[in-house]
C-alpha atoms as a PDB file:
ATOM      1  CA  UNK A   1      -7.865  29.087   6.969  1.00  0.00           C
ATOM      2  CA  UNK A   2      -6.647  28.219   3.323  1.00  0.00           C
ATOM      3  CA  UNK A   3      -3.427  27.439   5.120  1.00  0.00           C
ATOM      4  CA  UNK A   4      -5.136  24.821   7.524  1.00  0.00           C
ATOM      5  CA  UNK A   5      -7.377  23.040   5.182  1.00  0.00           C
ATOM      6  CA  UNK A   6      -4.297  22.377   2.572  1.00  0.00           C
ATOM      7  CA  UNK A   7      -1.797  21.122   4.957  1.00  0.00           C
ATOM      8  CA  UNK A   8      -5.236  18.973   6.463  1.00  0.00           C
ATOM      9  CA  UNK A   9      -5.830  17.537   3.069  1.00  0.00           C
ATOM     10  CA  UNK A  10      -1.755  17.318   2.700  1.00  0.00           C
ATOM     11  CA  UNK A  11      -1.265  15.105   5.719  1.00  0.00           C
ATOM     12  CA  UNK A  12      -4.384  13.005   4.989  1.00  0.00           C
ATOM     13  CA  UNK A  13      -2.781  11.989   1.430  1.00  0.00           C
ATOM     14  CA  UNK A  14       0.665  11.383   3.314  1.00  0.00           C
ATOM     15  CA  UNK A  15      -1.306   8.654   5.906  1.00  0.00           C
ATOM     16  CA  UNK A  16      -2.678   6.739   2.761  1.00  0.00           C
ATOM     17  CA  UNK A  17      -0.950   6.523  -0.154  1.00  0.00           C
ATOM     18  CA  UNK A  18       0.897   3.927   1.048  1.00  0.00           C
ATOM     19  CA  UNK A  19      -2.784   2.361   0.612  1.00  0.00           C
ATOM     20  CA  UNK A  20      -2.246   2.369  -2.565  1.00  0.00           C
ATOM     21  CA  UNK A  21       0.578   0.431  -2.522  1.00  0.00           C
ATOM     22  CA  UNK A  22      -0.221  -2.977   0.211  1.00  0.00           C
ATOM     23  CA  UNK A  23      -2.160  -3.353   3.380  1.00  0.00           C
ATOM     24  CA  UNK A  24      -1.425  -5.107   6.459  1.00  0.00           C
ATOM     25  CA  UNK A  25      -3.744  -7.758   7.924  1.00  0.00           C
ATOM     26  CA  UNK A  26      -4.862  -8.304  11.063  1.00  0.00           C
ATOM     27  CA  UNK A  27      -6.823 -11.290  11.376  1.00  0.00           C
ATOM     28  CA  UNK A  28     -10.231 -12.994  13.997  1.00  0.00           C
ATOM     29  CA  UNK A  29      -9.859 -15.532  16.101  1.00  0.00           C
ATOM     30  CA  UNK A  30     -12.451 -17.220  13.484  1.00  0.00           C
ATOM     31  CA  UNK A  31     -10.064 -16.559  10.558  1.00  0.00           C
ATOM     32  CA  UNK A  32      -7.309 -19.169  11.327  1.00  0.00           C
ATOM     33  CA  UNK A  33      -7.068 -22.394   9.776  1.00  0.00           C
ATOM     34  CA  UNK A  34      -7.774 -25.371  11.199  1.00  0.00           C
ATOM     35  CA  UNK A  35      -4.558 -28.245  11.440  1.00  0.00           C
ATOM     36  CA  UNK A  36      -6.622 -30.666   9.004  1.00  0.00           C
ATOM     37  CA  UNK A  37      -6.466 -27.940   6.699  1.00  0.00           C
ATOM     38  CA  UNK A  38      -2.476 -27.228   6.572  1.00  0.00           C
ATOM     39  CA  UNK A  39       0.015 -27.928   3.704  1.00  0.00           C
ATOM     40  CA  UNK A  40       3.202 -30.193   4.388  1.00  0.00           C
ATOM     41  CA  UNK A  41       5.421 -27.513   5.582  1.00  0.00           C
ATOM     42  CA  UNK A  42       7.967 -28.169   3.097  1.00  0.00           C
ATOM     43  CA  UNK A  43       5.587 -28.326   0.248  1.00  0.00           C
ATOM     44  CA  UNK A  44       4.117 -24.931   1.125  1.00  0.00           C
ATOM     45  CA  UNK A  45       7.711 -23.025   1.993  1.00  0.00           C
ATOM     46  CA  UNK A  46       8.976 -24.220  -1.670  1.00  0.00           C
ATOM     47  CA  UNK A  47       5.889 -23.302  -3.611  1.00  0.00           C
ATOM     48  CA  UNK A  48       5.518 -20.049  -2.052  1.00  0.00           C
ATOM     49  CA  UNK A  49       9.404 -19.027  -2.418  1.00  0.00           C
ATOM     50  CA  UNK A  50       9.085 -19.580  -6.052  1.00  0.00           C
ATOM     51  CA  UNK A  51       5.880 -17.729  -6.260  1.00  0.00           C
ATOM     52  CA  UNK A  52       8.067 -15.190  -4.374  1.00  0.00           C
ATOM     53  CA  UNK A  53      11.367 -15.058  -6.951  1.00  0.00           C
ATOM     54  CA  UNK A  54       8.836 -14.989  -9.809  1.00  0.00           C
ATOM     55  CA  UNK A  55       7.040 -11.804  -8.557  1.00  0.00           C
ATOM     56  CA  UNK A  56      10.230 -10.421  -7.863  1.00  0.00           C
ATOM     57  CA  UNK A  57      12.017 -11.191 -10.759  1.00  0.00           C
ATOM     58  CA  UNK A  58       9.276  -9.944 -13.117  1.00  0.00           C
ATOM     59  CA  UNK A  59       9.708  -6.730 -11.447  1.00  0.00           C
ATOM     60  CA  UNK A  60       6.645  -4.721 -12.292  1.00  0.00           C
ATOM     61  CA  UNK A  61       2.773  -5.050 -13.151  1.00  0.00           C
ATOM     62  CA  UNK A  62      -0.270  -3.655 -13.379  1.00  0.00           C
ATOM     63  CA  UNK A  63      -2.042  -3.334 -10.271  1.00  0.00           C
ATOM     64  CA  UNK A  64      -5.729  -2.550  -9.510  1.00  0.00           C
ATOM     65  CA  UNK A  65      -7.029  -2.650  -6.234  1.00  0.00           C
ATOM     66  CA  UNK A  66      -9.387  -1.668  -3.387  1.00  0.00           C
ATOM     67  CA  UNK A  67      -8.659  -0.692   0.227  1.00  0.00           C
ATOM     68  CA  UNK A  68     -10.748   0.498   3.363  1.00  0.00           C
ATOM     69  CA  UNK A  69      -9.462   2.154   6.755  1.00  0.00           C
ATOM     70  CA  UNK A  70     -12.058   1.989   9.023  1.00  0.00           C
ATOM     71  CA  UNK A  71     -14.213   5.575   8.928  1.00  0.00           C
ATOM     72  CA  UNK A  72     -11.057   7.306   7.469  1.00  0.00           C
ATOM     73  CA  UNK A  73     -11.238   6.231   4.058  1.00  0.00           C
ATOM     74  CA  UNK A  74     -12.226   3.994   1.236  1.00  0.00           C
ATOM     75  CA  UNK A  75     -10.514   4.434  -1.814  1.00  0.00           C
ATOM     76  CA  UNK A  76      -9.548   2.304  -5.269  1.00  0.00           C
ATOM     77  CA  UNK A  77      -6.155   2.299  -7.116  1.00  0.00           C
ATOM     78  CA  UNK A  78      -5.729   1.670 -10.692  1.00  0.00           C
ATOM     79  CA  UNK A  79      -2.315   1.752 -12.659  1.00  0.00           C
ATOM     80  CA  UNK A  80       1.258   0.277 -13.220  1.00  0.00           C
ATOM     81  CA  UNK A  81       4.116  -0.043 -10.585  1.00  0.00           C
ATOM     82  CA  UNK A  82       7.723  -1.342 -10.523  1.00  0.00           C
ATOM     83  CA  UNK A  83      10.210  -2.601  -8.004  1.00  0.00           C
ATOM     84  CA  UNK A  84      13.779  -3.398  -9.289  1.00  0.00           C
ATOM     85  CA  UNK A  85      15.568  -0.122  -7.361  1.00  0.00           C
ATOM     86  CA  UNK A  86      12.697   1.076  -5.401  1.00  0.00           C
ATOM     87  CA  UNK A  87       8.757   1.774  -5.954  1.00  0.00           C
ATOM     88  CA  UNK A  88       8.054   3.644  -9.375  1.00  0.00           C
ATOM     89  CA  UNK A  89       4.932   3.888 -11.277  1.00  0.00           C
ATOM     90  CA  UNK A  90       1.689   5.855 -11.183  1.00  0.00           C
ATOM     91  CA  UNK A  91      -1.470   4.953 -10.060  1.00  0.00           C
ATOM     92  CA  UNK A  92      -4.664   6.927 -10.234  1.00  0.00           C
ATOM     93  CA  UNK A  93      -6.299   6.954  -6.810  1.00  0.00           C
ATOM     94  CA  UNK A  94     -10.258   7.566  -6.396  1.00  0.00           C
ATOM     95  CA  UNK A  95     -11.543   8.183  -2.917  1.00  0.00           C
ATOM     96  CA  UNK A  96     -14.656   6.774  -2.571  1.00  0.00           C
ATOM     97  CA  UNK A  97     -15.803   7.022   1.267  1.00  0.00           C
ATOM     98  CA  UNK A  98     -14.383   8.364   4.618  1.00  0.00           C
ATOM     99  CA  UNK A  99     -13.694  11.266   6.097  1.00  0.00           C
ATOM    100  CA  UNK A 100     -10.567  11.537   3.786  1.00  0.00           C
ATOM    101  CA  UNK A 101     -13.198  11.522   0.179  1.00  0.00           C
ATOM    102  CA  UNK A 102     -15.263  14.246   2.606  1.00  0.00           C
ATOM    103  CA  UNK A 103     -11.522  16.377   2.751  1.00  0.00           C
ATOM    104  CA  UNK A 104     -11.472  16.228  -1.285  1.00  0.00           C
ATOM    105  CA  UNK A 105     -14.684  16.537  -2.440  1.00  0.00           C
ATOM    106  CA  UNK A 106     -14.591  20.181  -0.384  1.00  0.00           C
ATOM    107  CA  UNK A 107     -11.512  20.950  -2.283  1.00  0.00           C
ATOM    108  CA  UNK A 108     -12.850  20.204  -5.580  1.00  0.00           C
ATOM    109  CA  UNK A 109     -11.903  16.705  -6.316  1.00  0.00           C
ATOM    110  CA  UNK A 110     -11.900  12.977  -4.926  1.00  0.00           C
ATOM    111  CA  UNK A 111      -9.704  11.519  -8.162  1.00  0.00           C
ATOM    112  CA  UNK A 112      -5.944  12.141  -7.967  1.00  0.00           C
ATOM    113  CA  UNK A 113      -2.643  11.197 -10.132  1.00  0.00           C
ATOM    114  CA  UNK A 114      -0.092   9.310  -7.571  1.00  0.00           C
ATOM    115  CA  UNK A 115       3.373   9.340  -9.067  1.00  0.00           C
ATOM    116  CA  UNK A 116       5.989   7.232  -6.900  1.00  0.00           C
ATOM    117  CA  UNK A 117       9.677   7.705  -7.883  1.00  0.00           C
ATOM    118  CA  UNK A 118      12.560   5.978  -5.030  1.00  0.00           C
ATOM    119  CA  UNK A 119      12.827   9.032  -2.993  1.00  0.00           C
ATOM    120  CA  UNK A 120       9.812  11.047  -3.014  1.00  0.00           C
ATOM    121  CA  UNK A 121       5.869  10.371  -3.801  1.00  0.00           C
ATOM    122  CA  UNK A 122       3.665  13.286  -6.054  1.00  0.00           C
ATOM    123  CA  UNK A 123      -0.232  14.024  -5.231  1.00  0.00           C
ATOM    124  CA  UNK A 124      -1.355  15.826  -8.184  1.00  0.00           C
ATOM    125  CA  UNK A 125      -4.516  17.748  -7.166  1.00  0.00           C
ATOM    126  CA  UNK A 126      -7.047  19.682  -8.288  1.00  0.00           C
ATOM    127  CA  UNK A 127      -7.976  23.217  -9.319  1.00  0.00           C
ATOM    128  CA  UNK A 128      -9.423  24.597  -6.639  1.00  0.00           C
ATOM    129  CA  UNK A 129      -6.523  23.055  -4.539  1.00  0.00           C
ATOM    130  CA  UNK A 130      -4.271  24.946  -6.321  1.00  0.00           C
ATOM    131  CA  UNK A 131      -5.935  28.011  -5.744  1.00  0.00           C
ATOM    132  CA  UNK A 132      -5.200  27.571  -1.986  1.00  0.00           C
ATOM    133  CA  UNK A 133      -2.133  26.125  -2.780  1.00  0.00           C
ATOM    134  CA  UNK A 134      -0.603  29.041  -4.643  1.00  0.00           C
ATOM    135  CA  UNK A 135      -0.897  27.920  -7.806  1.00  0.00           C
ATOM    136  CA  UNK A 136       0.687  24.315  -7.430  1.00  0.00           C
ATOM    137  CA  UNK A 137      -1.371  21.183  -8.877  1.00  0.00           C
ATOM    138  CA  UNK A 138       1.383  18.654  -6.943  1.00  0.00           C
ATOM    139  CA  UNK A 139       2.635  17.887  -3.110  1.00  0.00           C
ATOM    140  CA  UNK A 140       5.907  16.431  -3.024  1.00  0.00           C
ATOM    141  CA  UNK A 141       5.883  14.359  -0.426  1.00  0.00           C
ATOM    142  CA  UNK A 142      10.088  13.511   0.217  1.00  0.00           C
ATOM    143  CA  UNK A 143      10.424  10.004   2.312  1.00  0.00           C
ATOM    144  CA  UNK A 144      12.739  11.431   4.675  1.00  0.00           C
ATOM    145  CA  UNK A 145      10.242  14.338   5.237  1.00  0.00           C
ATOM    146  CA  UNK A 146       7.292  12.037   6.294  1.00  0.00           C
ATOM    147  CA  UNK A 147       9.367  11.424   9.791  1.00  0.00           C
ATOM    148  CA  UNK A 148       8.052  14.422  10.665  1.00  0.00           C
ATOM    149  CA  UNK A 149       4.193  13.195  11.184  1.00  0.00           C
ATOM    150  CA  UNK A 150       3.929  12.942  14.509  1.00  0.00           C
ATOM    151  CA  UNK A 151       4.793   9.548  16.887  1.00  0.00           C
ATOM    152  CA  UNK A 152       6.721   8.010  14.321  1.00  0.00           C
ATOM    153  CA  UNK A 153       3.991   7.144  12.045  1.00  0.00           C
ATOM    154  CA  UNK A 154       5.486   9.240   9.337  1.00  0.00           C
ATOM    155  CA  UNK A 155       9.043   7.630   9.350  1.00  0.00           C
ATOM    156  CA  UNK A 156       6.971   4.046   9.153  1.00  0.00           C
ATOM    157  CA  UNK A 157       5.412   5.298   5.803  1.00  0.00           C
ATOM    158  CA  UNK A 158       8.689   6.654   4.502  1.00  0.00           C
ATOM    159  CA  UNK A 159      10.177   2.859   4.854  1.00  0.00           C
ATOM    160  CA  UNK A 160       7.180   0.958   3.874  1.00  0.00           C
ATOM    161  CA  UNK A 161       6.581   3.678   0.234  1.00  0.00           C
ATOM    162  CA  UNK A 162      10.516   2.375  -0.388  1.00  0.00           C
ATOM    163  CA  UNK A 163      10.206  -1.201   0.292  1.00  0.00           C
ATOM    164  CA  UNK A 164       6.556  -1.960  -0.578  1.00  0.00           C
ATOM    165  CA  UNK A 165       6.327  -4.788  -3.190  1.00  0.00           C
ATOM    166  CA  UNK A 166       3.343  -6.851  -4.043  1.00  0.00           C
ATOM    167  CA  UNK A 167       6.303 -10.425  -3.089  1.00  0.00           C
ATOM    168  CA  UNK A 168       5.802  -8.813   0.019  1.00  0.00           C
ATOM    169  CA  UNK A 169       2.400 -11.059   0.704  1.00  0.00           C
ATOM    170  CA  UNK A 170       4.504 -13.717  -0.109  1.00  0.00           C
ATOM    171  CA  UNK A 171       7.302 -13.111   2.261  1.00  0.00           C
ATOM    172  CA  UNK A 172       4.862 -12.792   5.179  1.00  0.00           C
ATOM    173  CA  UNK A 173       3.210 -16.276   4.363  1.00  0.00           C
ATOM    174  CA  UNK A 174       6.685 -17.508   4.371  1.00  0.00           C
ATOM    175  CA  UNK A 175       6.712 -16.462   7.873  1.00  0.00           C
ATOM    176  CA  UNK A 176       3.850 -17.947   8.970  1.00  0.00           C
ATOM    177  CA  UNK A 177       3.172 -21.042  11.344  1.00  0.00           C
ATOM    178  CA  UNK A 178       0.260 -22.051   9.820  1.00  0.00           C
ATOM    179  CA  UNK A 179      -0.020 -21.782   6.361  1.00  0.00           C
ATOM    180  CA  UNK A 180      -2.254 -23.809   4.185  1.00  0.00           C
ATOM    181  CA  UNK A 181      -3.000 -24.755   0.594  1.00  0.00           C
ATOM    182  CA  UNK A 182      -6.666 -23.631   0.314  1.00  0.00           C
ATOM    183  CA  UNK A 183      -7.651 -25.124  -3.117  1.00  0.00           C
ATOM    184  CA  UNK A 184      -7.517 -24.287  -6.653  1.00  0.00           C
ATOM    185  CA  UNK A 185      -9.821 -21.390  -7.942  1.00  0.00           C
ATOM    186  CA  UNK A 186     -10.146 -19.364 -10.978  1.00  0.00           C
ATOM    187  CA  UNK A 187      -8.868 -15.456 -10.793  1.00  0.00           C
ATOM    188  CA  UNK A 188     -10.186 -13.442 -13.866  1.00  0.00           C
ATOM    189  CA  UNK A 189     -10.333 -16.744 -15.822  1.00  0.00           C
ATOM    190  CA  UNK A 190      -6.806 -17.964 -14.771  1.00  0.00           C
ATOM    191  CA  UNK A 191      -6.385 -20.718 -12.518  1.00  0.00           C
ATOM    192  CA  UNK A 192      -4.314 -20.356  -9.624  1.00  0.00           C
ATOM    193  CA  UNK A 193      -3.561 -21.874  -6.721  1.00  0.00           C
ATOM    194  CA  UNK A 194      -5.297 -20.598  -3.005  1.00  0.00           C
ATOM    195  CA  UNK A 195      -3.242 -20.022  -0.169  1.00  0.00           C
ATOM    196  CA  UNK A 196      -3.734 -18.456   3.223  1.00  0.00           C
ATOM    197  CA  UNK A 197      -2.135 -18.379   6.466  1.00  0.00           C
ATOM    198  CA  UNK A 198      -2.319 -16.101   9.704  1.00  0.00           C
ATOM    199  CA  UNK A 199       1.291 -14.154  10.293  1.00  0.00           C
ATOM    200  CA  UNK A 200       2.329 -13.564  14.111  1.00  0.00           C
ATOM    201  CA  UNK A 201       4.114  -9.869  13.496  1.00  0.00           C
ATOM    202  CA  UNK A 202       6.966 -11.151  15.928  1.00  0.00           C
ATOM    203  CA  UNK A 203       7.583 -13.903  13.860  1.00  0.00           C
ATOM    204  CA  UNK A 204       8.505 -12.122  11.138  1.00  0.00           C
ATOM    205  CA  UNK A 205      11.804 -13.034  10.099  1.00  0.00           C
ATOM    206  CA  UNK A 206      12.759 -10.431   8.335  1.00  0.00           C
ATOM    207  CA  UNK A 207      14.282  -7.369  10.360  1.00  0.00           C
ATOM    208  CA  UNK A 208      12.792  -4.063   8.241  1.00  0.00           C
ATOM    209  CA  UNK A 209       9.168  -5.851   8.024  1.00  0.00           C
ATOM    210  CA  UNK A 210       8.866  -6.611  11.300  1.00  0.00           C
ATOM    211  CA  UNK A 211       9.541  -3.041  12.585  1.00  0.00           C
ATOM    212  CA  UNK A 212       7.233  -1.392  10.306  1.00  0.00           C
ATOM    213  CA  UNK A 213       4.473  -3.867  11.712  1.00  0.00           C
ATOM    214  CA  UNK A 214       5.158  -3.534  14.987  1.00  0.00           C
ATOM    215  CA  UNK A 215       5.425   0.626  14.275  1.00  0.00           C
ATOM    216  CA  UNK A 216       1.466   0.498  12.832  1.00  0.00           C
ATOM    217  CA  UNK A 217       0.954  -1.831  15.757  1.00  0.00           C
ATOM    218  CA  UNK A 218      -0.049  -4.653  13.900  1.00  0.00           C
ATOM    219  CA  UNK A 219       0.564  -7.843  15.939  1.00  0.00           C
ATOM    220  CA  UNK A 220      -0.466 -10.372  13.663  1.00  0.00           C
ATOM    221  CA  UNK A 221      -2.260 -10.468  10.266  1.00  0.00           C
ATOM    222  CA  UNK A 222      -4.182 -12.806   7.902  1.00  0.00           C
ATOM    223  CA  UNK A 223      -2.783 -12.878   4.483  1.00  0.00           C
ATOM    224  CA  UNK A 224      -5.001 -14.839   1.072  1.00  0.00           C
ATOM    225  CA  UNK A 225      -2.916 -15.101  -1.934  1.00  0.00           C
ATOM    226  CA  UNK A 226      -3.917 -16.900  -5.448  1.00  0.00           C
ATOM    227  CA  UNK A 227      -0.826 -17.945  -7.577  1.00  0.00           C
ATOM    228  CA  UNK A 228      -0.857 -18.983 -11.259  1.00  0.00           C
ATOM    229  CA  UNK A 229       0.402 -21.489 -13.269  1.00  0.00           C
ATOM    230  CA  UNK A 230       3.858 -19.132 -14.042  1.00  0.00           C
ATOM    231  CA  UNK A 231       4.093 -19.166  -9.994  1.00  0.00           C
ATOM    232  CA  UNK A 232       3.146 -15.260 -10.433  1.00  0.00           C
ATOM    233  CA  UNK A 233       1.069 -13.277  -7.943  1.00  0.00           C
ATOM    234  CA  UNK A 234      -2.706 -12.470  -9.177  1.00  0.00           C
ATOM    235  CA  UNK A 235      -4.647 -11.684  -6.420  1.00  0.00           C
ATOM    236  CA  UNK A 236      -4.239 -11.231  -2.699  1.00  0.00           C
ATOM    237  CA  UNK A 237      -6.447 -10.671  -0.112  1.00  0.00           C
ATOM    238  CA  UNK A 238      -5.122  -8.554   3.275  1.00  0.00           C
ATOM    239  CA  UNK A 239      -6.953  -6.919   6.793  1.00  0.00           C
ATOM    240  CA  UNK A 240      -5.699  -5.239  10.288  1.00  0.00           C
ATOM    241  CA  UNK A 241      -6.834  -4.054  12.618  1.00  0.00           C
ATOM    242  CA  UNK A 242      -5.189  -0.436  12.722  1.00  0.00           C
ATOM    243  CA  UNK A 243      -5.749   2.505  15.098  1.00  0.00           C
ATOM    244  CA  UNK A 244      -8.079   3.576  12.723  1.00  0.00           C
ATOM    245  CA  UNK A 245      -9.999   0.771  12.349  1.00  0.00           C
ATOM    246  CA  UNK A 246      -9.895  -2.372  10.222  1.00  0.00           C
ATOM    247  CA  UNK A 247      -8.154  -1.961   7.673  1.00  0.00           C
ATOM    248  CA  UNK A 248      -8.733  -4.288   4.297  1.00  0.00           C
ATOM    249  CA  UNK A 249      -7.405  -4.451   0.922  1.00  0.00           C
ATOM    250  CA  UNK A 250      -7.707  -6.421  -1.776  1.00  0.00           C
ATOM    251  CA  UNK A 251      -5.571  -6.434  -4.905  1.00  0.00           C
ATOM    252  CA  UNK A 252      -5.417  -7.810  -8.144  1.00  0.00           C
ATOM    253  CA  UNK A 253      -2.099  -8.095 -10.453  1.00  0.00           C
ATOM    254  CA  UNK A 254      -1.321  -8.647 -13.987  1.00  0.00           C
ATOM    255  CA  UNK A 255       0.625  -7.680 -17.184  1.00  0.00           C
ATOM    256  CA  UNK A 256       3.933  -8.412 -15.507  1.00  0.00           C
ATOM    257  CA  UNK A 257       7.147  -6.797 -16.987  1.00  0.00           C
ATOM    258  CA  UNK A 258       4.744  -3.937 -18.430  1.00  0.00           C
ATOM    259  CA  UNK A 259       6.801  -1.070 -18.849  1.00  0.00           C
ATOM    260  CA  UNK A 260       6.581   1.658 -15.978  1.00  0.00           C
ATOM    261  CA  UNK A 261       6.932   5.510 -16.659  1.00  0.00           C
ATOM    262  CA  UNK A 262       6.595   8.032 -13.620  1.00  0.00           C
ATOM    263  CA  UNK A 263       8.265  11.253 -14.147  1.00  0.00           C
ATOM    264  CA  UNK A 264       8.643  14.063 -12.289  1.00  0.00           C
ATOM    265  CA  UNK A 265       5.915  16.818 -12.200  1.00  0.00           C
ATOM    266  CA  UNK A 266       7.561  20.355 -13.159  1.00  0.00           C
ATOM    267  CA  UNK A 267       9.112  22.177 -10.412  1.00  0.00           C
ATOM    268  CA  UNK A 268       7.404  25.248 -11.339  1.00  0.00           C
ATOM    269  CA  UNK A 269       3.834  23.282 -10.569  1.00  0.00           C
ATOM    270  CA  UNK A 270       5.119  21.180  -7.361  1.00  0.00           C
ATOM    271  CA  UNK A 271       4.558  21.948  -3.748  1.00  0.00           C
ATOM    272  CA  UNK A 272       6.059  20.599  -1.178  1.00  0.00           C
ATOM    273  CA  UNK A 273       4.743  18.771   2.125  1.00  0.00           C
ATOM    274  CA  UNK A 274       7.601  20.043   3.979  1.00  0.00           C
ATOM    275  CA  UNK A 275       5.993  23.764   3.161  1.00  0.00           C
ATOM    276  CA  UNK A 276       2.477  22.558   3.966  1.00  0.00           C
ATOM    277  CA  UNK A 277       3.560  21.276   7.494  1.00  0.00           C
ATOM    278  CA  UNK A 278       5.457  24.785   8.183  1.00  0.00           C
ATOM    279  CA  UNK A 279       1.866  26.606   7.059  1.00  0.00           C
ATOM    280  CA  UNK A 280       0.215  24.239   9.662  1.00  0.00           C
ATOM    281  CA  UNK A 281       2.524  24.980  12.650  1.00  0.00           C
ATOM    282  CA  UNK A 282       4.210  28.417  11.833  1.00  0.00           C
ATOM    283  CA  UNK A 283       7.969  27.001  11.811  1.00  0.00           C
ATOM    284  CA  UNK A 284      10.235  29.391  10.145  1.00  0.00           C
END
């Protein structure tokens, strides 16, 4: 029984930590702007590819940010993360509704330390999962080992935990038919500029992005993003509708080129989710 109720928690942190990381959208019919509304095309496609080689180029941030998943999970994210040769950073993740924040709070916890290095993604739980666990506070989860979640759901996280970057908002605008400038606002006394636009998944131009949409079976998404003055990301605003339910996450960014740490836990403490799935199943 200890067995089944670790690998159960295990896989449930494997399906959303990527939430802590970006959401995909999927918008209603109600959500897409009307043509009076839309930028110039060209004046939208140049102001959101610089917005997109600043966030890039700044190459980390601190992030804070809240996401739900239909009845699965709601959960907020608080830390720093960096992209210049993969996703590294920590993030401390509290699980605040769902069935997943019903999963921890029976295992002694609903708070948890997210570490994300380029190949591999640490859980770092609590006591009285350890005590089940055989002593280990972390769950390793490798990206290559995540293709082993059944129907190819776990091979979509492994690529998006690699590739997720908050410029990734801004490269799905890019792809979208109908973006539009939707005024200038204030984010946490900054003002930036508005802009939102509905993204048709087999539009996406690029090649990796599109096939981890169409592999959560996202067909199109709404994406909201507010842009400061340095043509730097500081908030966005994303929803789909996923198998589990609408999905929605909002995000705020700040800080950029804030130094990132994220080391590895100690072997001697670390699980791994490869282990946890053989409990579950009785593989050798």
């Amino acid at each position: 029984m200890q067995g089944t109720t670790v690998r159960r928690a295990g896989l449930a942190l494997a399906a959303t930590a990527l939430a802590g990381l970006a959401a995909c959208t999927s918008p209603d019919p109600a959500d897409r702007p009307g043509a009076d509304d839309r930028a110039p095309r060209g004046g939208s496609l140049a102001a959101l590819r610089s917005a997109e080689r600043a966030t890039e180029r700044a190459g980390s941030a601190r992030v804070e940010s809240t996401t739900t998943m239909g009845s699965l999970m709601s959960m907020t994210a608080d830390g720093t993360l960096g992209w210049r040769d993969g996703i590294t950073g920590t993030l401390t993740i509290t699980y605040t509704g769902g069935t997943i924040a019903d999963t921890m709070r029976r295992l002694g916890t609903t708070s948890m330390e997210a570490r994300y290095l380029p190949d591999a993604y640490y859980a770092r739980m609590g006591e009285k999962f350890a005590e089940k666990a055989g002593g280990k506070r972390w769950i390793r989860y490798g990206y290559d080992d995540l293709e082993a979640l059944a129907g190819g759901s776990g091979a979509h996280l492994g690529d998006q935990m690699r590739s997720t970057t908050p410029h990734q908002s801004v490269q799905l605008l890019l792809s979208s038919g109908d973006v539009r400038k939707a005024g200038e606002e204030t984010v946490r006394g900054r003002p930036a500029t508005h802009w939102s636009g509905t993204v048709d998944t087999a539009d996406v131009s690029d090649d990796g992005l599109r096939k981890r949409l169409t592999e959560a079976g996202v067909t199109s998404e709404t994406v909201d993003i507010w842009v400061d003055e340095r043509d730097l990301l500081v908030k966005k605003v994303e929803k789909a509708r996923m198998p589990d339910g609408l999905m929605t996450q909002t995000a705020h960014y700040g800080d950029y080129g804030v130094r990132v740490r994220a080391e590895r836990p100690p072997r001697s403490d670390t699980g791994d989710f490869e282990d946890l799935l053989r409990q579950g199943t009785g593989r050798p």
